[in-house]
Protein backbone atom coordinates (compact mmCIF):
# COMPACT_ATOMS: atom_id res chain seq x y z
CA UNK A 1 12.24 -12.68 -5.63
CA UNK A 2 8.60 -13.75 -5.16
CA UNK A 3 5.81 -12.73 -7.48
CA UNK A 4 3.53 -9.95 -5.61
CA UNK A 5 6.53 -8.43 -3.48
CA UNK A 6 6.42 -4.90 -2.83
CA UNK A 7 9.68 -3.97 -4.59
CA UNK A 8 7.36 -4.72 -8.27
CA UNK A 9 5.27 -2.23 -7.77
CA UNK A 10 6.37 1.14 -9.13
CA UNK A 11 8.42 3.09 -6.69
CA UNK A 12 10.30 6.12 -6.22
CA UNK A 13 13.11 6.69 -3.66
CA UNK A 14 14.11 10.10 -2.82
CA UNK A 15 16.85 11.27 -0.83
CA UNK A 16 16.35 13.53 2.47
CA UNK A 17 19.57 14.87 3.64
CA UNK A 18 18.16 14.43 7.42
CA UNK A 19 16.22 10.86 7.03
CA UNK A 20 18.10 9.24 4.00
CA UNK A 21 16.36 7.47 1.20
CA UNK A 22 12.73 7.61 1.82
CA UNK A 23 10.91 5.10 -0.52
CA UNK A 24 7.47 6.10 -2.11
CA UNK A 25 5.23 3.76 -3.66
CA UNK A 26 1.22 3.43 -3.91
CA UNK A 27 -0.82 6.16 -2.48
CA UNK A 28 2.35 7.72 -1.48
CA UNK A 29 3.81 7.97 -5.28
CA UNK A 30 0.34 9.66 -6.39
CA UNK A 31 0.02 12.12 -3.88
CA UNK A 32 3.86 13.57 -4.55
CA UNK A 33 3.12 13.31 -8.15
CA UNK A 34 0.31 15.48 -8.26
CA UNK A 35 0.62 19.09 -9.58
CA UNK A 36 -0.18 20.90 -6.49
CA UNK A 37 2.37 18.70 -4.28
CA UNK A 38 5.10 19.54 -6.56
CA UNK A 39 3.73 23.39 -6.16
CA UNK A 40 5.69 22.63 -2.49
CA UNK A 41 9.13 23.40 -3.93
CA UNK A 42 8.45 26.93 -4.64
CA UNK A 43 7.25 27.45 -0.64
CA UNK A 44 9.83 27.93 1.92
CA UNK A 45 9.22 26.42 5.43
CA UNK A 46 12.12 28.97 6.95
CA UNK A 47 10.64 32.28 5.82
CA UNK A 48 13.28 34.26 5.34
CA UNK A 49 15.94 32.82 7.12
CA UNK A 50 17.69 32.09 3.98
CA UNK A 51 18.64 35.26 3.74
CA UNK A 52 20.50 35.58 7.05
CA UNK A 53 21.71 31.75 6.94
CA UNK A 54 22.54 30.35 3.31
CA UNK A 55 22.13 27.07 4.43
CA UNK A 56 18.76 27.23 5.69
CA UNK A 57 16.81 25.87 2.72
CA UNK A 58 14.40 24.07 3.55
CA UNK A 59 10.95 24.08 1.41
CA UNK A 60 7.16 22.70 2.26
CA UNK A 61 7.62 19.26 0.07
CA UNK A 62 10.80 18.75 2.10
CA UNK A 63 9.34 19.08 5.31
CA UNK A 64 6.06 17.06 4.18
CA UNK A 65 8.73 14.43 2.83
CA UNK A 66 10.19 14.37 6.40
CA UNK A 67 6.62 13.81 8.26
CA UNK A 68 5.63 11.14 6.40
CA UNK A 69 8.89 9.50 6.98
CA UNK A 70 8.24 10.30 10.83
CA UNK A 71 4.93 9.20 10.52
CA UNK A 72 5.97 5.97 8.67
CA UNK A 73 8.19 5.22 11.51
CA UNK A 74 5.70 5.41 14.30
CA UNK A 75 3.61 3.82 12.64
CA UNK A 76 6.31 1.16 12.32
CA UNK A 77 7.12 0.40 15.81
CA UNK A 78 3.13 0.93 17.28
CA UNK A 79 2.67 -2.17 14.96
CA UNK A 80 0.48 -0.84 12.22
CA UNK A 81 0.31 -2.14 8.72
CA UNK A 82 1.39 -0.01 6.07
CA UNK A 83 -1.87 0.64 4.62
């Protein structure tokens, strides 16, 4: 593997049940790890839907997760680097 690849840098890859493995690394790693990110699991993006529909669990960090995956992939395919 060559010296500066991306895959020596610290990473963390967490699984969406929609999108997969999404990979987080850099800016992306810090932001997730910060105290009021992880305050995201305790916010649910369905209201109360749960309630009526068991399955429907689906919180603000797991939603944010999936719009930066989006977000990575347009940015992907217009072209743009990853910074």
């Amino acid at each position: 593997m060559p010296t500066g690849s991306s895959r020596t840098r610290p990473h963390k890859s967490i699984f969406d049940p929609v999108h997969g493995p999404i990979r987080l690394d850099g800016a992306a790693l810090a932001l997730v790890s910060t105290p009021e990110f992880q305050r995201l699991w305790g916010i649910r993006q369905t209201g109360f839907a749960h309630l009526v529909f068991p399955g429907a669990n689906h919180t603000r960090l797991e939603h944010s997760l999936g719009t930066f995956w989006v977000a990575g992939q347009m940015a992907s395919r217009l072209g743009l680097s990853r910074e």
